[in-house]
Protein backbone atom coordinates (compact mmCIF):
# COMPACT_ATOMS: atom_id res chain seq x y z
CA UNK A 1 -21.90 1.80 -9.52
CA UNK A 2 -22.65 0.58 -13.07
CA UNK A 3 -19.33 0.61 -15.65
CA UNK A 4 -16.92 3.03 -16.27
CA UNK A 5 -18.79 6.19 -15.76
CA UNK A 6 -15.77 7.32 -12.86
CA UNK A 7 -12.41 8.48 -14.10
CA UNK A 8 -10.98 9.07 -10.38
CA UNK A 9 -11.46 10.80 -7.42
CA UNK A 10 -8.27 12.51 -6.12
CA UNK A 11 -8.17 14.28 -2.98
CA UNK A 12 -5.48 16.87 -2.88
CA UNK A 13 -3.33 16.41 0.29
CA UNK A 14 -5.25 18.29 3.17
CA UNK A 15 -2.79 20.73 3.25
CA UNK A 16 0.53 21.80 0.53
CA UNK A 17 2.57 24.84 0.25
CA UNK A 18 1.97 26.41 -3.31
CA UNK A 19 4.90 25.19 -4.77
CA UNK A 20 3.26 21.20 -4.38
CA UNK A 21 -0.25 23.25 -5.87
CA UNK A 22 1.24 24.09 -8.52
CA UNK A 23 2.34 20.43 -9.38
CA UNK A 24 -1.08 19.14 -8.52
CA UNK A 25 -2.40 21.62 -10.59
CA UNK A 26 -0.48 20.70 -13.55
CA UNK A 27 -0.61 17.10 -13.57
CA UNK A 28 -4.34 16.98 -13.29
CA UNK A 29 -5.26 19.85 -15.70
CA UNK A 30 -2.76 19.16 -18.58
CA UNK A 31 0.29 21.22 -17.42
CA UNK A 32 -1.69 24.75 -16.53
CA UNK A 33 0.48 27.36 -14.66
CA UNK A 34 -1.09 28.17 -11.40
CA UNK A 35 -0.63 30.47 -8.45
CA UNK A 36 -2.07 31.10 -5.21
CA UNK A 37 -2.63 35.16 -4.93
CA UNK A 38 0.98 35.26 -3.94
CA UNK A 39 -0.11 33.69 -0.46
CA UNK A 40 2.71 31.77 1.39
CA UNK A 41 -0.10 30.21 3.51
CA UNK A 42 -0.94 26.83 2.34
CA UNK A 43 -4.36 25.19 0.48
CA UNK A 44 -6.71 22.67 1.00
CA UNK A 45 -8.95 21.00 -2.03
CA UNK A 46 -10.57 18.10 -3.71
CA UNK A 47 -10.87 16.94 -6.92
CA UNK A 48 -13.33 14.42 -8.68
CA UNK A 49 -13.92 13.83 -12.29
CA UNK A 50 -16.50 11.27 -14.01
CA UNK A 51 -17.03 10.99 -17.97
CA UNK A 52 -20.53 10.90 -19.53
CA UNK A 53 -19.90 9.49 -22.93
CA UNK A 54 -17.48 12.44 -24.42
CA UNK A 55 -17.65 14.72 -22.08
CA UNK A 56 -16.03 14.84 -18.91
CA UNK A 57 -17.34 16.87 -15.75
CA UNK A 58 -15.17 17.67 -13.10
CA UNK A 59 -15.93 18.89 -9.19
CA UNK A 60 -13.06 20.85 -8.00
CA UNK A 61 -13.11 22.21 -4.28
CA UNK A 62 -10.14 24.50 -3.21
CA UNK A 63 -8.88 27.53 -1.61
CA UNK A 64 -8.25 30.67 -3.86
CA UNK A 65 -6.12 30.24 -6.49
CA UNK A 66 -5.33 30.96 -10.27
CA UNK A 67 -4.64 28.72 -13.23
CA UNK A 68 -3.36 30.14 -17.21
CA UNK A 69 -2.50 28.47 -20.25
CA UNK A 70 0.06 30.56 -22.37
CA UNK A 71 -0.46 30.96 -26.04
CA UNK A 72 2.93 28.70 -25.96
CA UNK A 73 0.61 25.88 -23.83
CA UNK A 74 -2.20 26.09 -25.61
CA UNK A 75 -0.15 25.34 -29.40
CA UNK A 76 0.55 22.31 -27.70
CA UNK A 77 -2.57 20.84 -26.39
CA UNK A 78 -3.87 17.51 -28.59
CA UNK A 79 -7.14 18.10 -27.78
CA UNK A 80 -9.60 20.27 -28.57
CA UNK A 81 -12.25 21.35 -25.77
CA UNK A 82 -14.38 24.05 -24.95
CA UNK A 83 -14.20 23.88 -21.13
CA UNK A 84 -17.54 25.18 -18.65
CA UNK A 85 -16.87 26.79 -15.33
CA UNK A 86 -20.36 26.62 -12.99
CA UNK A 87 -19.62 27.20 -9.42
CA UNK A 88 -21.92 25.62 -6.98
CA UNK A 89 -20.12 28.26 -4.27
CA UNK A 90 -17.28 31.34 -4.55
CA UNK A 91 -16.97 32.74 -8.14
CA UNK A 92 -14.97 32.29 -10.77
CA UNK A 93 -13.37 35.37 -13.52
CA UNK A 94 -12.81 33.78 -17.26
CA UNK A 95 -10.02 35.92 -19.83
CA UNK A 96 -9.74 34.83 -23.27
CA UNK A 97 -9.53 37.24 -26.31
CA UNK A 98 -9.42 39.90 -24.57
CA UNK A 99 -12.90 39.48 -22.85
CA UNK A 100 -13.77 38.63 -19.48
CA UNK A 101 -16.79 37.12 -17.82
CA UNK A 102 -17.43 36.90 -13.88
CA UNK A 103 -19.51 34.10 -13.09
CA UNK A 104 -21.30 33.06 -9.72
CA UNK A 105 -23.66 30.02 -8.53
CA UNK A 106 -26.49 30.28 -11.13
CA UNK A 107 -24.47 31.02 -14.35
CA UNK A 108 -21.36 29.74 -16.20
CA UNK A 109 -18.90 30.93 -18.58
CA UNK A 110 -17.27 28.78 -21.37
CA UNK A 111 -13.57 29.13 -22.53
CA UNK A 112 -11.40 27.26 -25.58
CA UNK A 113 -8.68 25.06 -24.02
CA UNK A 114 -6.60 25.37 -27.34
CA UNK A 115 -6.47 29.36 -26.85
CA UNK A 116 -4.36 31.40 -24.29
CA UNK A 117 -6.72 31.99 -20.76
CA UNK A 118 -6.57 32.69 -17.31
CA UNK A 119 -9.14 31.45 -14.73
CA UNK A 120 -9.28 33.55 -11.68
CA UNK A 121 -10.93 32.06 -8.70
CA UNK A 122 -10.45 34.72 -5.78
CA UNK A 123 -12.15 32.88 -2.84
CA UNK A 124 -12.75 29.42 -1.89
CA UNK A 125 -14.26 27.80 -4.51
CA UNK A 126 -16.71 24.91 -5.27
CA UNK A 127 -16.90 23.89 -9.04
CA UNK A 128 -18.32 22.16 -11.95
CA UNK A 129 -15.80 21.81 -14.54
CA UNK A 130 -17.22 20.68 -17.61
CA UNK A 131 -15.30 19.90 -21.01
CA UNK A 132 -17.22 19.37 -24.37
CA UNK A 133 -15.11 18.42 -27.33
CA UNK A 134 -14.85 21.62 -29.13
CA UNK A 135 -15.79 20.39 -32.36
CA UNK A 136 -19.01 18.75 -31.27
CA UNK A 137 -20.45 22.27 -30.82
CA UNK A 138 -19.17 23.47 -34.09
CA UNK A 139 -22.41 24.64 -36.52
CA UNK A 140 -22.17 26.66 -39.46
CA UNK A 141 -23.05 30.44 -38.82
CA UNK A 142 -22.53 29.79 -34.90
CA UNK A 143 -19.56 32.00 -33.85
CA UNK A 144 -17.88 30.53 -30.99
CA UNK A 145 -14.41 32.24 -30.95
CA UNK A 146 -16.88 35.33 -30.32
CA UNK A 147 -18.52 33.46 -27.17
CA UNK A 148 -16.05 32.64 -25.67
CA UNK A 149 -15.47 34.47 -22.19
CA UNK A 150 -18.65 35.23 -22.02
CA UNK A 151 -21.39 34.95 -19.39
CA UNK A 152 -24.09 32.08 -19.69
CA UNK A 153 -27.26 31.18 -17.51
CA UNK A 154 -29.76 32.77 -15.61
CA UNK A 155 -33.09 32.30 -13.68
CA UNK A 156 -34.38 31.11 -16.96
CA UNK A 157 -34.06 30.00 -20.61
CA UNK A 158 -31.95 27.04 -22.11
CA UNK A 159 -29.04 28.00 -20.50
CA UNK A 160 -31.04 27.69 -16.96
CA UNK A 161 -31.90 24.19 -18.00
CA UNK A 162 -27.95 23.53 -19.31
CA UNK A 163 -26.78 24.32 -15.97
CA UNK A 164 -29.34 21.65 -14.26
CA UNK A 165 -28.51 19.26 -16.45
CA UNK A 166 -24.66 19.32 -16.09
CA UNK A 167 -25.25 19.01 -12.40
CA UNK A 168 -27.76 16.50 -12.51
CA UNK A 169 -25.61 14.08 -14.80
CA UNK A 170 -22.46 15.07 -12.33
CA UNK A 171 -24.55 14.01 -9.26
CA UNK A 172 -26.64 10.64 -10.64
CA UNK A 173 -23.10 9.36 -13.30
CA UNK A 174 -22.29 6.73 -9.95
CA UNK A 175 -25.76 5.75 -10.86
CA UNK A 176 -25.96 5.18 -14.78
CA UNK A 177 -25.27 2.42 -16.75
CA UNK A 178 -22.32 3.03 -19.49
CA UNK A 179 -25.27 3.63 -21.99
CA UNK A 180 -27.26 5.94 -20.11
CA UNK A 181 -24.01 8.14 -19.31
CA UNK A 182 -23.54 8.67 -23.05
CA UNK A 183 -26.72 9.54 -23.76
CA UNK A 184 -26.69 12.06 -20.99
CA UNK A 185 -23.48 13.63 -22.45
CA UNK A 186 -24.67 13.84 -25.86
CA UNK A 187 -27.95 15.26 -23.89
CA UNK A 188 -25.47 18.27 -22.65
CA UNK A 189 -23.60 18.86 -25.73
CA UNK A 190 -27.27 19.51 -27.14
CA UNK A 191 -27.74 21.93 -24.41
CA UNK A 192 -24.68 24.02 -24.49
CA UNK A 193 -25.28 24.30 -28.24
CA UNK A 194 -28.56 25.34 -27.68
CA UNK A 195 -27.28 27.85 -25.07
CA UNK A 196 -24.54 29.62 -27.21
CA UNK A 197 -27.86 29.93 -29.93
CA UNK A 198 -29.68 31.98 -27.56
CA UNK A 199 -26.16 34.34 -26.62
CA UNK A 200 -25.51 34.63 -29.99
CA UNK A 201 -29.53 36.06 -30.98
CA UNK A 202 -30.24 32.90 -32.99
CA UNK A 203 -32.71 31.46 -30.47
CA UNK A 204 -36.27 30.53 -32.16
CA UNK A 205 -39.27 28.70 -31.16
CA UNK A 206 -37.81 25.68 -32.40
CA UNK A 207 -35.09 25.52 -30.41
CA UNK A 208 -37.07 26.25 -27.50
CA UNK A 209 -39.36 23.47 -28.19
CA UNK A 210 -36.07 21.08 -28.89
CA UNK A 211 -34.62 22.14 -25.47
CA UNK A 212 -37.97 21.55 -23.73
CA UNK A 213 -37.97 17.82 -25.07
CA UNK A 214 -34.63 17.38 -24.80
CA UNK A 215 -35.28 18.05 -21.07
CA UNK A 216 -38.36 15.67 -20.74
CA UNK A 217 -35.99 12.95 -22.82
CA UNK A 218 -33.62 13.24 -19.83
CA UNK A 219 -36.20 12.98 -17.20
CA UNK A 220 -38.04 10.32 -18.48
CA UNK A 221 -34.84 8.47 -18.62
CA UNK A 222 -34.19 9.15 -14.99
CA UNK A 223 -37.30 8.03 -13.72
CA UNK A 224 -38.24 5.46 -16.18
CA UNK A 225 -38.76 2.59 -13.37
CA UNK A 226 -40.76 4.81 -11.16
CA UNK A 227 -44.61 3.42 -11.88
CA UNK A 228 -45.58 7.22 -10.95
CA UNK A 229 -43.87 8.24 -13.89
CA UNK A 230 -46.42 10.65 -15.73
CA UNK A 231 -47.22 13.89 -17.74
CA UNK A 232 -48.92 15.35 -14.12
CA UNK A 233 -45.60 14.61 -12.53
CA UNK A 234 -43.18 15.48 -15.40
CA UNK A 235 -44.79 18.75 -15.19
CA UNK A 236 -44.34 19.34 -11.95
CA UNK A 237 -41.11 18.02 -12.10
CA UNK A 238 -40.22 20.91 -14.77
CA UNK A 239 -42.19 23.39 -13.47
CA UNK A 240 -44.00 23.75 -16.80
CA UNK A 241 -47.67 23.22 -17.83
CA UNK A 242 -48.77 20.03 -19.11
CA UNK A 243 -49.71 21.89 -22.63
CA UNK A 244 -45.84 22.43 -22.98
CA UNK A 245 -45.60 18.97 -22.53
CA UNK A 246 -47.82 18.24 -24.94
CA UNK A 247 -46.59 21.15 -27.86
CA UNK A 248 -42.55 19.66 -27.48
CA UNK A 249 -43.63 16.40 -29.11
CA UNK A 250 -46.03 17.75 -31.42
CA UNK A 251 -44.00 18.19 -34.38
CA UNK A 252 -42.86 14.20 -33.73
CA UNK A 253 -44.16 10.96 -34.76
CA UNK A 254 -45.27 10.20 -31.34
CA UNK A 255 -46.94 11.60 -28.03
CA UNK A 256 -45.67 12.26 -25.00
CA UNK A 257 -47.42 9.37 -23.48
CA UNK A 258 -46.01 7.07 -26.31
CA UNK A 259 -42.63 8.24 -25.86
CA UNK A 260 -42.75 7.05 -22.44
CA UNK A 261 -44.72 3.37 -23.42
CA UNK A 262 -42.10 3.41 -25.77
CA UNK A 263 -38.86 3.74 -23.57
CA UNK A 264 -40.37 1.25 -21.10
CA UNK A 265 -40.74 -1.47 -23.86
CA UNK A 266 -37.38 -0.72 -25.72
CA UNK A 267 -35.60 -1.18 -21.72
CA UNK A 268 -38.07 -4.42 -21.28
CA UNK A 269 -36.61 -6.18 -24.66
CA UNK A 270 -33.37 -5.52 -23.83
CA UNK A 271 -33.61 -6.81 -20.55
CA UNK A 272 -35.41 -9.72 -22.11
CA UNK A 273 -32.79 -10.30 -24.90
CA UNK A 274 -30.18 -9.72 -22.39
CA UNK A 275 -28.65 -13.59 -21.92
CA UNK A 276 -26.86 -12.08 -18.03
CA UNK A 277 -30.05 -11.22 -17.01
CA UNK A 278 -32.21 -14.68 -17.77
CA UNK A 279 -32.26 -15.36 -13.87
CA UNK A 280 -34.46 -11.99 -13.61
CA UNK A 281 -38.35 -13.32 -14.23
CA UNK A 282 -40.86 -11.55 -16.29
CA UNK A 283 -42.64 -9.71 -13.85
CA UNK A 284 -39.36 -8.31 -11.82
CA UNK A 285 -38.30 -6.80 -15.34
CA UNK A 286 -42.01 -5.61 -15.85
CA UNK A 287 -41.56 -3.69 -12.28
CA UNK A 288 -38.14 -2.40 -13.05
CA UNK A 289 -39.37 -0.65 -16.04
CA UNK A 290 -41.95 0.96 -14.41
CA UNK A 291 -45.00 -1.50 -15.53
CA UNK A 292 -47.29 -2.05 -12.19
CA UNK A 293 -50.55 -3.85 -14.14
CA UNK A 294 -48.62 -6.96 -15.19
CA UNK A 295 -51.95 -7.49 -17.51
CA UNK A 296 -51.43 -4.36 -19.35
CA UNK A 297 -47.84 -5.22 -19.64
CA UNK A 298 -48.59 -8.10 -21.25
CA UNK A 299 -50.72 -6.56 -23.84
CA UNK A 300 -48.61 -3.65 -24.12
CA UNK A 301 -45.80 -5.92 -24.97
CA UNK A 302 -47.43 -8.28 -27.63
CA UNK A 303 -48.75 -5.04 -29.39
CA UNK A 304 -45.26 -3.59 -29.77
CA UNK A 305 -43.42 -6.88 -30.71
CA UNK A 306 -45.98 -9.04 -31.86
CA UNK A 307 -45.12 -12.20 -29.09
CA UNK A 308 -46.01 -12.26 -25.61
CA UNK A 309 -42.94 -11.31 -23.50
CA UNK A 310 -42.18 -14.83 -22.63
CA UNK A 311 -42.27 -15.92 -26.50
CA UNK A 312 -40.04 -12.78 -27.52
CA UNK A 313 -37.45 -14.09 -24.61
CA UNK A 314 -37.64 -18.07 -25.98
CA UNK A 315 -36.72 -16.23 -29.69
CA UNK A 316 -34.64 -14.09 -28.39
């Protein structure tokens, strides 16, 4: 596991009367109130939470419960976050503002932490938890006290890709270096931006087009050592045609298939540079970074730097 890309993993005990919930409860989510339907039978759960640059994604696993924040709580709070529910299993029931949005695996609601709620969660739940700092998603002309408690994501559309990518970054974040975790939480901030666009009607072409690259950004990241890495697979890693591919970078300085020569020799001079890894020989990094024709590596590399890639490492 690469650093600092886990903030803890807390199991809650296997099984607590409510009164012990409701501690849990509020010392790992900032003093909420909580209740359990007014059971007296007891709970079971899990909690994990990882951080991907600024924003922090949460799995939460328990019975059926309830959690508010009072207007009185939410004066207090220091920060500011817009927080994402997107079950993986059960549902979940968002009020803020006098609106309320049921949500179910597929979709996801958002909610303002520094507002009065209640999250209702009337079966046994399994959840992503996502918080965004609020002011990250801030734009002029986008309303967001007016999308709040409403419901995001579907079969398709930006949102659709949102909701893969929270889960994605959730499920690979043991697996990313520091680096690569920020860039896949600025990657979702983009997203849920993006998403609250299309709620809000101010969705265009260009935003589509932004989403779709911000998508095959993310990818390409993921897979950037696998030598099999290409616009065939891409696409049918998307589920998109290979002339989408091509349209989402053409309003850039590059192509898609530069973008991805690109990546490969920014990660293959900073491995190069990199004084912890001058044990690692030329041709390992070459593999790692998805090069399998160590000749056109070679040539690759002097055309983007200028020196062969053992000159650039004696310079370096």
């Amino acid at each position: 596991m690469e650093a600092s890309t886990l903030l803890s993993t807390d199991p809650i005990p296997q099984r607590e009367r409510g009164a012990q919930w409701r501690e849990w409860i509020a010392r790992h989510f900032d003093g909420l109130e909580s209740d359990l339907y007014g059971d007296d039978g007891q709970f079971e759960g899990h909690i994990a939470a990882s951080r991907a640059g600024d924003v922090i994604l949460t799995r939460l696993e328990a019975t059926r419960h309830r959690v508010l924040r009072s207007a009185d709580m939410a004066r207090h709070s220091e920060e500011a976050y817009l927080k994402i529910v997107a079950p993986w299993q059960g549902s979940a029931a968002v009020a803020q503002r006098g609106r309320e949005a049921a949500v179910r695996e597929g979709g996801w609601t958002i909610y303002d932490t520094t507002r009065e709620y209640m999250v209702a969660n009337p079966e046994r739940t399994d959840h992503l938890i996502v918080m965004v700092p609020k002011a990250q998603l801030a734009m002029p002309g986008l309303p967001l006290d007016a999308l709040m408690a409403r419901r995001v994501g579907g079969a398709s559309g930006i949102s659709r890709v949102a909701l893969e990518t929270m889960r994605n970054t959730y499920q690979e974040l043991p697996h990313m270096s520091e680096q690569a975790a920020r860039g896949a939480g600025e990657l979702i901030v983009q997203l849920v931006r993006l998403s609250l666009m299309e709620v809000s009607g101010q969705q265009t072409g260009q935003t589509q087009r932004e989403a779709l690259r911000d998508r095959i950004r993310a990818h390409v990241a993921r897979h950037l050592g696998d030598p099999g890495l290409s616009i065939d697979s891409i696409a049918l890693a998307l589920n998109c045609s290979k002339r989408h591919l091509h349209n989402a970078f053409a309003d850039g300085e590059d192509t898609l298939h530069a973008y991805i020569l690109g990546e490969r020799m920014t990660a293959c001079a900073a491995a190069l540079r990199d004084p912890t890894q001058a044990h690692r020989g030329v041709t390992d990094i070459a593999l790692s970074c998805g090069f399998g024709n160590l000749s056109h590596f070679s040539r690759a590399f002097r055309r983007f730097t200028g020196e062969s890639p053992s000159e650039f490492r004696r310079a370096a």
